[in-house]
N, C-alpha and C. Protein backbone atom coordinates (compact mmCIF):
# COMPACT_ATOMS: atom_id res chain seq x y z
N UNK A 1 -151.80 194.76 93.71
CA UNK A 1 -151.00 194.96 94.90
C UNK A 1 -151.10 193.72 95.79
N UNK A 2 -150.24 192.97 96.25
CA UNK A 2 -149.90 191.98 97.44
C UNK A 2 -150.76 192.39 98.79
N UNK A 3 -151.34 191.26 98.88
CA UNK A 3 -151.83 191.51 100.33
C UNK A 3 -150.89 191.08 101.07
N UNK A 4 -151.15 192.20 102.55
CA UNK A 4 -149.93 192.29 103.24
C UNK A 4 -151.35 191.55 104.50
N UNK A 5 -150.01 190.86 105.21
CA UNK A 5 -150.58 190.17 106.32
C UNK A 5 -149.92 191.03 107.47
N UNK A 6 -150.70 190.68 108.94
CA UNK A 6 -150.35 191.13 109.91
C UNK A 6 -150.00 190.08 111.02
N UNK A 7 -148.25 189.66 111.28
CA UNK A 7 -148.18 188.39 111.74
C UNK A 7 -147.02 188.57 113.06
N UNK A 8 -147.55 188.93 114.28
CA UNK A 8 -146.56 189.46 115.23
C UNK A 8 -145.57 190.34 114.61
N UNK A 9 -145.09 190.55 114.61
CA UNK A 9 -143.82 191.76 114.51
C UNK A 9 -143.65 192.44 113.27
N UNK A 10 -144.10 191.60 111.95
CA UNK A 10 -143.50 192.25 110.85
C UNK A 10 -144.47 192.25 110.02
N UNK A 11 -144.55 193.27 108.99
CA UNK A 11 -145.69 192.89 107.87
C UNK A 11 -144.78 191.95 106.56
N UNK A 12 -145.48 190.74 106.06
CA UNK A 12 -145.08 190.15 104.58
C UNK A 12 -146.34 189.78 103.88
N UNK A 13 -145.15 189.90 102.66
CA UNK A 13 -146.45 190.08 101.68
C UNK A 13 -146.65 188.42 100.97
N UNK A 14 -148.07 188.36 100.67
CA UNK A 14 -148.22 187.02 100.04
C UNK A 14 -148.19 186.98 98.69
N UNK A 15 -147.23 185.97 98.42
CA UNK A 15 -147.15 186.02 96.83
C UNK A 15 -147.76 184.85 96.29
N UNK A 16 -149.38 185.10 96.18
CA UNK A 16 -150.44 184.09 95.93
C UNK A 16 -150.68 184.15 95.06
N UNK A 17 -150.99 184.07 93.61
CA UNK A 17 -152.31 184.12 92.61
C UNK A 17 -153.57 184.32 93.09
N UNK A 18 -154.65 184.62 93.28
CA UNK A 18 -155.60 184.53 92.98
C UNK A 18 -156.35 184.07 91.80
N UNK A 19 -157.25 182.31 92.53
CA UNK A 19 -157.19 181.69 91.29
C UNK A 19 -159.29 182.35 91.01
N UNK A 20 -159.92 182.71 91.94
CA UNK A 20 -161.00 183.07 91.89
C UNK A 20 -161.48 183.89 90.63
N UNK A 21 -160.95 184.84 90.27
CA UNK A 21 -161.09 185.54 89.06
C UNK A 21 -161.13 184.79 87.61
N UNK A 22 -159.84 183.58 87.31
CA UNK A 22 -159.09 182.95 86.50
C UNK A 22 -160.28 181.73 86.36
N UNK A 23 -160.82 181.23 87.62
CA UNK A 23 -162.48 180.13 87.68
C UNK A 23 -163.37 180.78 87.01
N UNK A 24 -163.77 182.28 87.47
CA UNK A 24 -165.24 182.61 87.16
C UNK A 24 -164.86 182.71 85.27
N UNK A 25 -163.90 183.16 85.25
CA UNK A 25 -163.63 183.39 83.87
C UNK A 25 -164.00 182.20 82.91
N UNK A 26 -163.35 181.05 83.27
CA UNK A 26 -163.68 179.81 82.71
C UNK A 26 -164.46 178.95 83.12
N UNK A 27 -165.87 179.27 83.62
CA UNK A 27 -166.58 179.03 84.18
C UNK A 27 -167.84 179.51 82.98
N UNK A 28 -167.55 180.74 82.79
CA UNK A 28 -168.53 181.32 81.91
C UNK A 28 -168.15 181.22 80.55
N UNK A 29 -166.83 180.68 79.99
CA UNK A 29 -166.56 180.23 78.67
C UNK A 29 -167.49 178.74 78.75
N UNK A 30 -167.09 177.73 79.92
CA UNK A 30 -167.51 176.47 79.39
C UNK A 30 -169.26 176.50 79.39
N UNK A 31 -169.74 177.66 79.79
CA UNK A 31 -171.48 177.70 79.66
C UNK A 31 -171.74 178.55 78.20
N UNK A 32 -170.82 179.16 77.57
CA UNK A 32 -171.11 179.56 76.40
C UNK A 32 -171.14 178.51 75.62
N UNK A 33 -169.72 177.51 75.64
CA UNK A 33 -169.79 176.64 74.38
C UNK A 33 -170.39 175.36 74.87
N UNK A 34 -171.32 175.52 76.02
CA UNK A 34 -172.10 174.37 76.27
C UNK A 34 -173.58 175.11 75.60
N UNK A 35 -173.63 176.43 75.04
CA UNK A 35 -174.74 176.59 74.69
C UNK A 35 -175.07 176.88 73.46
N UNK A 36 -173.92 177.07 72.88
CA UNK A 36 -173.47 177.34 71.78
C UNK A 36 -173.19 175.89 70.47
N UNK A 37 -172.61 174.51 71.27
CA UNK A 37 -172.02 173.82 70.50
C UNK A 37 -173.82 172.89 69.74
N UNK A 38 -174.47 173.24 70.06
CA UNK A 38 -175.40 171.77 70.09
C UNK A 38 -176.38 173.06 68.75
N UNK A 39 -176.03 173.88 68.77
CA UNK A 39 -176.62 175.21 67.69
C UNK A 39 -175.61 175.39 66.63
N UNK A 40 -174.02 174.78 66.23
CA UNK A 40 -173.36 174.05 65.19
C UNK A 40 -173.94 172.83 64.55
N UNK A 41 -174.10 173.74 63.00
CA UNK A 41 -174.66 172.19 62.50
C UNK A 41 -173.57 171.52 61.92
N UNK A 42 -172.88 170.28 61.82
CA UNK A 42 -171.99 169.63 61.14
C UNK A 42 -171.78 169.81 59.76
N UNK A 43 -170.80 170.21 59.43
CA UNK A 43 -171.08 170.34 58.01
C UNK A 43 -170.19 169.13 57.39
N UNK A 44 -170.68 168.72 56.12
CA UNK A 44 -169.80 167.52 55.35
C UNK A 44 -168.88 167.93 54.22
N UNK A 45 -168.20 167.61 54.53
CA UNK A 45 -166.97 167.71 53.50
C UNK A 45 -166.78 166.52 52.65
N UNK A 46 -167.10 166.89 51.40
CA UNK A 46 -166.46 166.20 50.14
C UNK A 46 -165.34 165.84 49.39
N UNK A 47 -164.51 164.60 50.19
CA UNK A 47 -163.40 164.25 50.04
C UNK A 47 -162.91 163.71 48.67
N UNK A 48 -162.44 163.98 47.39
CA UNK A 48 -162.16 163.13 46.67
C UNK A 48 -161.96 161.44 46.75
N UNK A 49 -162.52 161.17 46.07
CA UNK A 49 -162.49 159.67 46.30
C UNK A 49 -161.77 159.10 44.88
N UNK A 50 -161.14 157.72 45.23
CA UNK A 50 -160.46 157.25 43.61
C UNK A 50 -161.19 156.24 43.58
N UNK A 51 -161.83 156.28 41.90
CA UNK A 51 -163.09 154.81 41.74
C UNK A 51 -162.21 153.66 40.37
N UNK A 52 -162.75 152.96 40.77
CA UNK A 52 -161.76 151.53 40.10
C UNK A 52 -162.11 151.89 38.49
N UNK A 53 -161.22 151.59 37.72
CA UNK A 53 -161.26 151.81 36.21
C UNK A 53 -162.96 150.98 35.79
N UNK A 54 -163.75 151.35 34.61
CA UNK A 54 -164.40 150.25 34.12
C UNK A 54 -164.21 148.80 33.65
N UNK A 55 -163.00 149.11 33.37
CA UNK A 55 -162.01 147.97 32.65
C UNK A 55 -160.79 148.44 32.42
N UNK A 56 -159.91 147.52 32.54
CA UNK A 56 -158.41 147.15 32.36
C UNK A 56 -157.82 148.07 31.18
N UNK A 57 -156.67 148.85 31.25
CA UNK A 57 -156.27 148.99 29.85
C UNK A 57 -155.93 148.02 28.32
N UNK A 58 -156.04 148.16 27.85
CA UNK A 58 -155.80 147.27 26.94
C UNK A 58 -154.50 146.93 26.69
N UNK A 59 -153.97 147.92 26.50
CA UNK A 59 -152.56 148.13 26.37
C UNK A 59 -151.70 149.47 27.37
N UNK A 60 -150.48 148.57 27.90
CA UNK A 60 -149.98 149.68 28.73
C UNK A 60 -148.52 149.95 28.03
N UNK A 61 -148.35 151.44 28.06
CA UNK A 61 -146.96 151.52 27.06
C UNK A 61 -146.01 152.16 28.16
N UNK A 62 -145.03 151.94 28.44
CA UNK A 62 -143.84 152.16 29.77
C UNK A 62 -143.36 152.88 29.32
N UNK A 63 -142.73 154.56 29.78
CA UNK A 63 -141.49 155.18 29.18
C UNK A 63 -141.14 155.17 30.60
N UNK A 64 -139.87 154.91 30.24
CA UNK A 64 -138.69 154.70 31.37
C UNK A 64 -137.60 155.36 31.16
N UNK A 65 -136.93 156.61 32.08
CA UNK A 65 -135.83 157.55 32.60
C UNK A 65 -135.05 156.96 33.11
N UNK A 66 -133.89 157.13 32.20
CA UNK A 66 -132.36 156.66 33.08
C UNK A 66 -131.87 157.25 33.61
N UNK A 67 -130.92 157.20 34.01
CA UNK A 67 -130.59 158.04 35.03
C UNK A 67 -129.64 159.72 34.01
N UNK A 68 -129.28 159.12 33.32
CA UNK A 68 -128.39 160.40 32.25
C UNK A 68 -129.48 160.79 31.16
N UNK A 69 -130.88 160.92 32.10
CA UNK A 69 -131.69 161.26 30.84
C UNK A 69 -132.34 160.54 29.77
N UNK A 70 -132.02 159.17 29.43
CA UNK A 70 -132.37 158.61 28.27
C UNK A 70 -133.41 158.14 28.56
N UNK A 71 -134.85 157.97 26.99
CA UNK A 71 -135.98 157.86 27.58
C UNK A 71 -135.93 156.32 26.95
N UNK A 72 -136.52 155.11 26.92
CA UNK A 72 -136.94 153.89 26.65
C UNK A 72 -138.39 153.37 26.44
N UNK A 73 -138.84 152.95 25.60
CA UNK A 73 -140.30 152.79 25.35
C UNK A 73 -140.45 151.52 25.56
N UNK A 74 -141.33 151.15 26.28
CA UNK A 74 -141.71 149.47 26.34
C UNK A 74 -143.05 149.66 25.98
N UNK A 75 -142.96 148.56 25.08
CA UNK A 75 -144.79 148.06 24.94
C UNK A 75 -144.96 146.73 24.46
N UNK A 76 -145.22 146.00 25.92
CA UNK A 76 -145.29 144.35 25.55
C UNK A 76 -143.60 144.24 26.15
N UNK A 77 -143.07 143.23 25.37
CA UNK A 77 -142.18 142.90 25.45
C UNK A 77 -140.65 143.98 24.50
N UNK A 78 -141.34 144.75 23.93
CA UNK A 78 -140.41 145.39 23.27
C UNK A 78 -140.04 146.63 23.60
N UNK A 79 -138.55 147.04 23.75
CA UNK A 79 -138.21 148.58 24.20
C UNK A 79 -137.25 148.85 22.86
N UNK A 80 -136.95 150.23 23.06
CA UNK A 80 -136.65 150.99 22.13
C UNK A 80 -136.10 152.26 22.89
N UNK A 81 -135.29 152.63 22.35
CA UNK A 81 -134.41 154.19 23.24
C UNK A 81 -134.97 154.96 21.82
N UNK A 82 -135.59 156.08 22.53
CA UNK A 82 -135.99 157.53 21.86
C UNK A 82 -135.42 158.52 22.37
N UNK A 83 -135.58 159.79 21.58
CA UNK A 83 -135.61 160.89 22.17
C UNK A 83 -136.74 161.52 22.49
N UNK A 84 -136.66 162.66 23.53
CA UNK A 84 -138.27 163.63 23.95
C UNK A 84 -138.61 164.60 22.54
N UNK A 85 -138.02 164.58 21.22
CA UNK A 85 -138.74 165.09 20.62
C UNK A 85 -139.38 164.25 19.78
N UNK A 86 -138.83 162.98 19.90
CA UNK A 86 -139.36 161.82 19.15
C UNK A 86 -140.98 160.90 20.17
N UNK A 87 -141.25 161.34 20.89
CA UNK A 87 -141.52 160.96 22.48
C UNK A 87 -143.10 160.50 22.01
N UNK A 88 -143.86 161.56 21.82
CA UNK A 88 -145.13 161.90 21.47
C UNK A 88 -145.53 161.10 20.22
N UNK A 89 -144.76 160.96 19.30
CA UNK A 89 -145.32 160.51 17.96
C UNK A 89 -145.01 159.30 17.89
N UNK A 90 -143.58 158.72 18.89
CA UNK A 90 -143.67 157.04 19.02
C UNK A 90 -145.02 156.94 20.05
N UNK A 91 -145.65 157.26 21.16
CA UNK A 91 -146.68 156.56 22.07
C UNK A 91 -147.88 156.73 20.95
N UNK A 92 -148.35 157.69 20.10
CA UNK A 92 -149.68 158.33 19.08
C UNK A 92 -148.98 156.98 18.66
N UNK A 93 -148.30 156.53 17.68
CA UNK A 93 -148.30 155.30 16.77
C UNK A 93 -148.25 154.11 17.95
N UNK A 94 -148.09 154.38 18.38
CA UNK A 94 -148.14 152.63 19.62
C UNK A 94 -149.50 152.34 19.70
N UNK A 95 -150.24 153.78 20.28
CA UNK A 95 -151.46 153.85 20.71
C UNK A 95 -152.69 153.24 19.24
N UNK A 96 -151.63 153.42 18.35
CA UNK A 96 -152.70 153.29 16.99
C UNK A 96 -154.09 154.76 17.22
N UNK A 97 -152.99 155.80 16.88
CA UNK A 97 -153.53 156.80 16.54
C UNK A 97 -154.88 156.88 15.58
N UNK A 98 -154.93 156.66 14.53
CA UNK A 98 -156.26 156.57 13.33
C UNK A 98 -157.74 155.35 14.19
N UNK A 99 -157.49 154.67 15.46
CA UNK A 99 -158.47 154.01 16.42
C UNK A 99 -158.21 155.14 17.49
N UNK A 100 -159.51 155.92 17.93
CA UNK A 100 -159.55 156.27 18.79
C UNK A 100 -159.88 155.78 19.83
N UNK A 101 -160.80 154.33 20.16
CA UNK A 101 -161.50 153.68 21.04
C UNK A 101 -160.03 153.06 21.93
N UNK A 102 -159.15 152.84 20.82
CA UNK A 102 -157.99 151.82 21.54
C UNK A 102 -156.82 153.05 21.99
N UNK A 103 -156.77 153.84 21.60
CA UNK A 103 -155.65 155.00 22.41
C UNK A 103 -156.69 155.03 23.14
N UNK A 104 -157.85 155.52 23.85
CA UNK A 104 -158.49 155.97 24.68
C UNK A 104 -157.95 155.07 25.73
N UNK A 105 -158.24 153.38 25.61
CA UNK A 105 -157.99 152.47 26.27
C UNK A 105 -156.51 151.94 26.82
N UNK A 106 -155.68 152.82 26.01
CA UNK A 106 -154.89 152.36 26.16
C UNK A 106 -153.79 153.53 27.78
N UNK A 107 -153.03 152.91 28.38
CA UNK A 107 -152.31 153.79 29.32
C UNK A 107 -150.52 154.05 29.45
N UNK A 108 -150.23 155.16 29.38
CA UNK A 108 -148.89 155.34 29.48
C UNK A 108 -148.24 155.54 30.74
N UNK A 109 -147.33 154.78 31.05
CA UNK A 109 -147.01 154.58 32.66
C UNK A 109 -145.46 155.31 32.68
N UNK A 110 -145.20 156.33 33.56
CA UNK A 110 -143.67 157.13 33.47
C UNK A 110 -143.00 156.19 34.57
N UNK A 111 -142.07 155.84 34.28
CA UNK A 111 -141.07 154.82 35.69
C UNK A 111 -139.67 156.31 35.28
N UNK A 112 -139.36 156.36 36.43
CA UNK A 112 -137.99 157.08 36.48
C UNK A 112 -137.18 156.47 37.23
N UNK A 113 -135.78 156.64 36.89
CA UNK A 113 -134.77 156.36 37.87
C UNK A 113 -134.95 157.23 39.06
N UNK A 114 -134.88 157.19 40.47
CA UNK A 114 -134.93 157.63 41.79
C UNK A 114 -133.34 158.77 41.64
N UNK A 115 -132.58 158.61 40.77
CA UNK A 115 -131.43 159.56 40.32
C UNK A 115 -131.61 160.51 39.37
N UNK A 116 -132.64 160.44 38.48
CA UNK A 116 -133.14 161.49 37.44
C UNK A 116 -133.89 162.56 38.68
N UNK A 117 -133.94 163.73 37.74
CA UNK A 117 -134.73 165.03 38.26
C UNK A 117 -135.46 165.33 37.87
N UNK A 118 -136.68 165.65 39.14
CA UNK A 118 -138.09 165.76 38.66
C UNK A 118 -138.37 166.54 37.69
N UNK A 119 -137.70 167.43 37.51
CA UNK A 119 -137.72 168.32 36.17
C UNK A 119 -138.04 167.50 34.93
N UNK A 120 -137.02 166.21 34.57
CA UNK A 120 -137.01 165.45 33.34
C UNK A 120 -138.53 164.58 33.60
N UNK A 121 -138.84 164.15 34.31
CA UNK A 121 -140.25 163.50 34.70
C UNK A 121 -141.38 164.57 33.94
N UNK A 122 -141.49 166.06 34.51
CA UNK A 122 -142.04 166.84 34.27
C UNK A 122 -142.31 167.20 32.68
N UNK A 123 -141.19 167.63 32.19
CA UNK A 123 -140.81 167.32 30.77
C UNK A 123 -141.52 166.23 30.29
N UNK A 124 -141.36 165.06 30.37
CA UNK A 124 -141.98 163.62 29.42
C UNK A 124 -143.38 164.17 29.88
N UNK A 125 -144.00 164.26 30.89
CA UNK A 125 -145.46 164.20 31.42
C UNK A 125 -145.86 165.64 30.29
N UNK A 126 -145.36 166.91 30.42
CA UNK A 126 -145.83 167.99 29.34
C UNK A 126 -145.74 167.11 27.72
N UNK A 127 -144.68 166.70 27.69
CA UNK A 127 -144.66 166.64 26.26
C UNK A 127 -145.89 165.82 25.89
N UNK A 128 -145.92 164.32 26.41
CA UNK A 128 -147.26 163.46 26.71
C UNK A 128 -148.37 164.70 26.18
N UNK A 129 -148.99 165.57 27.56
CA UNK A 129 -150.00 165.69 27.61
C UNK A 129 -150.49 166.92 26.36
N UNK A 130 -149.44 167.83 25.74
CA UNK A 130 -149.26 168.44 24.69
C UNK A 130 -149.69 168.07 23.52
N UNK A 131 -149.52 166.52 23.47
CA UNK A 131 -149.88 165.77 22.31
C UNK A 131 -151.23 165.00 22.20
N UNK A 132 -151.90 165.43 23.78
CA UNK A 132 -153.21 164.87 23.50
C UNK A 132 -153.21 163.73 24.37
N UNK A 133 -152.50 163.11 24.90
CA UNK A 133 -152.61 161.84 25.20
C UNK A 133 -153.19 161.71 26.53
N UNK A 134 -154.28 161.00 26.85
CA UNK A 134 -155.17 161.20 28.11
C UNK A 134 -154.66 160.56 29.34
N UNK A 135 -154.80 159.48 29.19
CA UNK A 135 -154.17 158.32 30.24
C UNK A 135 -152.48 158.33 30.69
N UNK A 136 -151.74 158.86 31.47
CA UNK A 136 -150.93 158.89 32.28
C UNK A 136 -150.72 158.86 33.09
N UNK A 137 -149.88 158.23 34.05
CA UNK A 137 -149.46 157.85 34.99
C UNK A 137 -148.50 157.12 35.42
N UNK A 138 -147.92 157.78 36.97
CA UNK A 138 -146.33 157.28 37.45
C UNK A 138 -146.36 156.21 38.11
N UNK A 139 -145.08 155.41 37.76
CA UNK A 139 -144.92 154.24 38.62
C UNK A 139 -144.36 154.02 39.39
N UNK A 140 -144.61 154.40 40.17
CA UNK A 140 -144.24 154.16 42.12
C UNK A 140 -144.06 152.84 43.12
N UNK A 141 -142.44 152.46 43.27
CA UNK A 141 -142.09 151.12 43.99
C UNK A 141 -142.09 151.64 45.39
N UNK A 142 -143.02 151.02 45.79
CA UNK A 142 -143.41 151.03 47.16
C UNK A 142 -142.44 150.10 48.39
N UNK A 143 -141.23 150.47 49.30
CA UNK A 143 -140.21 149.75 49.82
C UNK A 143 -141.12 149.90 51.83
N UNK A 144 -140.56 148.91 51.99
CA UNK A 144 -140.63 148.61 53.24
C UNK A 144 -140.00 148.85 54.45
């Protein structure tokens, strides 16, 4: 209820807040978490971290997405247009499948056209990893 004043002739009412109530209130929050914060112990969070290869691949083999789908194999200086069911058994023979030390070493890099759909990206990366093949990864042009 408004306190009503008494001011020569008429009574009006004051339309004040009362901020007294709204202080003590937050008065006794900032003594809780002044008593409270120093009895939080910090806890650490374990951020993934990315650590530098041991060494270089030996060999890096490129499949590259055109834009209508077509896939392209580079390795070295040489490309070649495949298909995704042909996909897996050209990188296993690039990799020199029957050496395991050198497929291990070796890395397959996906470049797509920025017009292909992530879907077809998705696709090459399953088929890849279906077949065993460890080392993959996308190649990302970084613009300014």
């Amino acid at each position: 209820m408004p306190a009503v004043t008494h001011r020569g002739r008429g009574r009006r009412t004051i339309n004040e807040i009362n901020m007294v109530p709204f202080i003590d209130v937050m008065l006794v929050l900032l003594i809780i978490f002044m008593v409270t914060a120093p009895l939080i112990t910090p806890s650490m969070i374990d951020l993934p971290s990315v650590g530098k290869a041991s060494r270089q691949p030996d060999q890096i083999i490129q499949v590259v997405l055109g834009k209508n789908d077509s896939l392209e194999l580079r390795i070295k200086e040489k490309t070649m247009s495949i298909t995704l069911k042909d996909l897996a058994a050209s990188v296993k023979s690039a990799q020199g499948a029957r050496d395991s030390a050198a497929a291990a070493n070796s890395a397959v890099v996906i470049s797509a056209d920025k017009a292909v759909k992530y879907e077809s990206v998705v696709k090459v990366m399953d088929t890849l990893q279906r077949a065993g093949i460890q080392r993959v990864g996308l190649s990302v042009q970084l613009t300014n």
